[in-house]
C-alpha atoms as a PDB file:
ATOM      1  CA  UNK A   1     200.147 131.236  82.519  1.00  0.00           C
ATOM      2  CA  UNK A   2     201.650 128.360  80.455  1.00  0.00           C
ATOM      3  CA  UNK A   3     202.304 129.864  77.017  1.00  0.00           C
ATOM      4  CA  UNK A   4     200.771 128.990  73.525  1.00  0.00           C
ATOM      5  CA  UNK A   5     202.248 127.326  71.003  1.00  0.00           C
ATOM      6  CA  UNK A   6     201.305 126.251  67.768  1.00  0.00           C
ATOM      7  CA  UNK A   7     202.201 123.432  65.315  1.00  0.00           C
ATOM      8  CA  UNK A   8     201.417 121.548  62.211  1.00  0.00           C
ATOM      9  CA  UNK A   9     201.959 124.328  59.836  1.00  0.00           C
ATOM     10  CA  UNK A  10     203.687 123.034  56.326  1.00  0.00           C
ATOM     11  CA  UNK A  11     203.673 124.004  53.176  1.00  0.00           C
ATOM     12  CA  UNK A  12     201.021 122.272  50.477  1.00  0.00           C
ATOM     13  CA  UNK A  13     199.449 122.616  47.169  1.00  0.00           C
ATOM     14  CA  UNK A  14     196.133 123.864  46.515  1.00  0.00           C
ATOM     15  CA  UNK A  15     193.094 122.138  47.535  1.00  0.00           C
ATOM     16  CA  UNK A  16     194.996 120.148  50.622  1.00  0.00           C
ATOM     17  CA  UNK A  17     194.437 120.125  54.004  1.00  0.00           C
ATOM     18  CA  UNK A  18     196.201 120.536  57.329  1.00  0.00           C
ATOM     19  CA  UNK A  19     195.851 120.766  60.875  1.00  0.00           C
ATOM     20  CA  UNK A  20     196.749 123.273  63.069  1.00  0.00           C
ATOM     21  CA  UNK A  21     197.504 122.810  66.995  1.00  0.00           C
ATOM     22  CA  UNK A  22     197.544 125.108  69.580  1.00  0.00           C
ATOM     23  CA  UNK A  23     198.787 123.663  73.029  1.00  0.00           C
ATOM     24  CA  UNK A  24     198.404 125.678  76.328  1.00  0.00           C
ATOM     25  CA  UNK A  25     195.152 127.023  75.338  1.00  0.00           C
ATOM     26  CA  UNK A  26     193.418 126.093  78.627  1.00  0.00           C
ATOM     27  CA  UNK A  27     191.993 128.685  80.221  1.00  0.00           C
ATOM     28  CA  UNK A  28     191.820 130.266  84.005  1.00  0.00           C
ATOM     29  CA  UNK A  29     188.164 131.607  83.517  1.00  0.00           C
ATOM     30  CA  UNK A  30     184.834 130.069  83.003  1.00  0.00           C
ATOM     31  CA  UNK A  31     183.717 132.434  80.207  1.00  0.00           C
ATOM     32  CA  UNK A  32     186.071 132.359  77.658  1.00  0.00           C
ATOM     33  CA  UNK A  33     187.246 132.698  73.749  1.00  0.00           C
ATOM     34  CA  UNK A  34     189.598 130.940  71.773  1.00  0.00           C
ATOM     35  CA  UNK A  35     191.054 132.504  68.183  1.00  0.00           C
ATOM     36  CA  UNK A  36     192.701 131.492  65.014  1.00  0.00           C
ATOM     37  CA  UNK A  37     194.176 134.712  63.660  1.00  0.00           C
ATOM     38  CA  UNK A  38     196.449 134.864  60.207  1.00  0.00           C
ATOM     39  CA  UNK A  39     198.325 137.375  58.872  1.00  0.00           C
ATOM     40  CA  UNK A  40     200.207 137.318  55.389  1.00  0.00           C
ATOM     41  CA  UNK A  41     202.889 139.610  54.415  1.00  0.00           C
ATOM     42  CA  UNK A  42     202.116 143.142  53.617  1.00  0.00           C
ATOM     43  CA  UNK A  43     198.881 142.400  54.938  1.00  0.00           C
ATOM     44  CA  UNK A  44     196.575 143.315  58.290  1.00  0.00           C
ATOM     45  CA  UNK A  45     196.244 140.392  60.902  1.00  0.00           C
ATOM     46  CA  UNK A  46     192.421 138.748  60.319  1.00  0.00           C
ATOM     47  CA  UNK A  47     190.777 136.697  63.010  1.00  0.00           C
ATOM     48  CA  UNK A  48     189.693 133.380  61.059  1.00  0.00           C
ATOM     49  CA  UNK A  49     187.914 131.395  63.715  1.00  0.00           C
ATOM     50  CA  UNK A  50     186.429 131.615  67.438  1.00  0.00           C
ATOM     51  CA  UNK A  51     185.165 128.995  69.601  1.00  0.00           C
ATOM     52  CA  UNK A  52     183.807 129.967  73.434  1.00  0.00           C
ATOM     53  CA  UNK A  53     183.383 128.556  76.412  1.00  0.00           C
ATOM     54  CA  UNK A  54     179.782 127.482  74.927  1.00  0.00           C
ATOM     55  CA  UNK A  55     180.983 125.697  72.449  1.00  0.00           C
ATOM     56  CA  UNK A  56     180.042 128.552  69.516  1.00  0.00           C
ATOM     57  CA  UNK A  57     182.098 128.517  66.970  1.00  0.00           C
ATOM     58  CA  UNK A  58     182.362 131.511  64.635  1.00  0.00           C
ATOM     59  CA  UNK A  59     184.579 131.633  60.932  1.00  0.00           C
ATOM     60  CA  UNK A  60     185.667 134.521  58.749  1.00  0.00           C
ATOM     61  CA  UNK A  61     183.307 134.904  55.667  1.00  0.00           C
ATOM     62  CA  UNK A  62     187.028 133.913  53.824  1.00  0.00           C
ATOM     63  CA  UNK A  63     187.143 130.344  55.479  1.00  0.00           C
ATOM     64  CA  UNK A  64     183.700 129.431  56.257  1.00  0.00           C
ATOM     65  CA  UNK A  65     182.914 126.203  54.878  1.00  0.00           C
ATOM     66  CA  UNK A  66     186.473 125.183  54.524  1.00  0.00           C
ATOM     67  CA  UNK A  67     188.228 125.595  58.384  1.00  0.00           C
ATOM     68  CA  UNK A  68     186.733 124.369  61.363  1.00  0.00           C
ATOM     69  CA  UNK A  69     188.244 124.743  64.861  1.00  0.00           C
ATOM     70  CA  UNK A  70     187.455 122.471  67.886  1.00  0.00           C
ATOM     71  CA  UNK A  71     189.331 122.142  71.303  1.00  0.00           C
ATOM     72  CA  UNK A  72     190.181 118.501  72.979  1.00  0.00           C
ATOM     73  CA  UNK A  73     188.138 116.759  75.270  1.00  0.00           C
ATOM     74  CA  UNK A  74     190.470 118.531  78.264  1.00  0.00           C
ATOM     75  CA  UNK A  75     190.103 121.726  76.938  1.00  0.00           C
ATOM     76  CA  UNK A  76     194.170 122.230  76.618  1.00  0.00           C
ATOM     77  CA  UNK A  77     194.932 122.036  72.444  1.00  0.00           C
ATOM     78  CA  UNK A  78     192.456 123.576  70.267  1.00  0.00           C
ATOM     79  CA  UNK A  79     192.801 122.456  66.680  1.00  0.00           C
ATOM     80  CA  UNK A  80     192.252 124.181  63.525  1.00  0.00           C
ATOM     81  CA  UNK A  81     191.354 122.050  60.497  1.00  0.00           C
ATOM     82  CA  UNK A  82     191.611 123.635  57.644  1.00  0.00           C
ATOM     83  CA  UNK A  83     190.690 121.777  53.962  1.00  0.00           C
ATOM     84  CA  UNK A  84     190.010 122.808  50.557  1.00  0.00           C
ATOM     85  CA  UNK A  85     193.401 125.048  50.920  1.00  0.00           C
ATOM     86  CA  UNK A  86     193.550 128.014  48.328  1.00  0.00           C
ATOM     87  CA  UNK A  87     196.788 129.921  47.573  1.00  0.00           C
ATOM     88  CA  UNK A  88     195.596 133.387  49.473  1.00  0.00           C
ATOM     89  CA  UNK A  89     195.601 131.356  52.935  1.00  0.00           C
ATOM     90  CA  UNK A  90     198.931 131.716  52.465  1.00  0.00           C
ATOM     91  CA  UNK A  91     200.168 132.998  56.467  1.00  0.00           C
ATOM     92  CA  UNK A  92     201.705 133.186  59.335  1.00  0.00           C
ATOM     93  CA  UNK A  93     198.866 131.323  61.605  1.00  0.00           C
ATOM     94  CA  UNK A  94     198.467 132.108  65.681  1.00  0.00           C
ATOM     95  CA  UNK A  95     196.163 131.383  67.930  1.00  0.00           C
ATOM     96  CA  UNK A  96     195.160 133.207  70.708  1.00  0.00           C
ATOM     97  CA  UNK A  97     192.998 133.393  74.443  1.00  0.00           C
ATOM     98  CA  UNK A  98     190.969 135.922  76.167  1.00  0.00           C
ATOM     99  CA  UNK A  99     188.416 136.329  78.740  1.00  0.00           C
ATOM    100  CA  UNK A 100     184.460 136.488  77.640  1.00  0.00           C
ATOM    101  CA  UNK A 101     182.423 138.665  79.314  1.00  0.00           C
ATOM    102  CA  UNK A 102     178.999 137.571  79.905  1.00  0.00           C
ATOM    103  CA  UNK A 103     177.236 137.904  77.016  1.00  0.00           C
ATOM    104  CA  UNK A 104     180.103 139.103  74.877  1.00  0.00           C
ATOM    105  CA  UNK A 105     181.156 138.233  71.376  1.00  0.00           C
ATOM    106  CA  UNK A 106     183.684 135.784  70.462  1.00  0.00           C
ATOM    107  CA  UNK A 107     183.568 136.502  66.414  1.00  0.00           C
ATOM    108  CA  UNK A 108     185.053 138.322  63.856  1.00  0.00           C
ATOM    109  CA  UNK A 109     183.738 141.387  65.407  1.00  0.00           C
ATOM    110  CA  UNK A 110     186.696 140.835  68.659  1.00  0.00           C
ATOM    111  CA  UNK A 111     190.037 142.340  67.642  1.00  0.00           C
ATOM    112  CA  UNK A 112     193.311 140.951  67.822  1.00  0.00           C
ATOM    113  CA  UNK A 113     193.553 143.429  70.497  1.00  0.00           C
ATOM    114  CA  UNK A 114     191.332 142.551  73.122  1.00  0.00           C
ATOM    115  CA  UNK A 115     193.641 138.922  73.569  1.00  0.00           C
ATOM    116  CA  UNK A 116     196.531 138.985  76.011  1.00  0.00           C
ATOM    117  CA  UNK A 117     197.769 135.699  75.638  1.00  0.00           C
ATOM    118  CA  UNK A 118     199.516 134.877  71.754  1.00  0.00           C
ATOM    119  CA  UNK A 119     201.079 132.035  70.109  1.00  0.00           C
ATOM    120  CA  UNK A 120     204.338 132.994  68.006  1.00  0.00           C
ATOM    121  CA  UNK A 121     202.698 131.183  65.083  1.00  0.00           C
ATOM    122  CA  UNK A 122     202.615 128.450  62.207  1.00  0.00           C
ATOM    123  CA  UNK A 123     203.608 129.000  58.780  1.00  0.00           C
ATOM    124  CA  UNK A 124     201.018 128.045  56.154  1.00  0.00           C
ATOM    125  CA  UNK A 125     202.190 128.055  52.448  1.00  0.00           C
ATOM    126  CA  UNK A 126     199.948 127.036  50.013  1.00  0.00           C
ATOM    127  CA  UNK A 127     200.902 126.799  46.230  1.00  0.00           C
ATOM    128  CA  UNK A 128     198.814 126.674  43.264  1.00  0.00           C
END
């Protein structure tokens, strides 16, 4: 599988915005979901955002409003846009793939856990 890898990550002052990239995120099944996941030192990793197969897109109550993520037209890059940047986003930023089942979730409630394929990550710094 070709790997993930992220870009775009940068440091920035408070109420910025940045974009994150995430290339080799096509996928070898139909059903599918795509993550943003952060995790900041001393802290546990979060999911942020989700997007499926469907189109759904799902956020963390954290970045709701503020982050969006969308995938290109070919289905290979997802994006993570993230504005209105606040110091606690402050993280390491990867994104990851897995396999939807029929039905399933592709939200906050779908651990870091259940996706086999991982970025190394992005580094987000955002100072007030």
């Amino acid at each position: 599988q070709v790997q993930l890898v992220e870009s775009g990550g940068a440091s920035v002052q408070a109420g910025g915005s940045l974009r994150l990239s995430c290339a080799g995120a096509e996928s070898v099944y139909d059903r599918y979901c795509l993550a943003w996941f952060r995790q900041a030192p001393e802290k546990e990793r979060e999911g942020v955002a989700y997007i499926d197969d469907d189109h759904n897109s799902n956020y963390a109550d954290a970045v709701k409003g503020r982050f969006t993520i969308s995938q290109n037209n070919a289905k290979n890059t997802l994006y993570l846009q993230m504005n209105s940047l606040k110091p606690e986003d402050t993280a390491m930023y990867y994104c990851a793939a897995g396999f939807r089942l029929f039905g399933g979730a592709c939200d906050t409630r779908r651990t870091g856990q259940s996706f086999p394929r991982w970025g190394r990550g992005t580094q987000v710094t955002v100072s007030s």
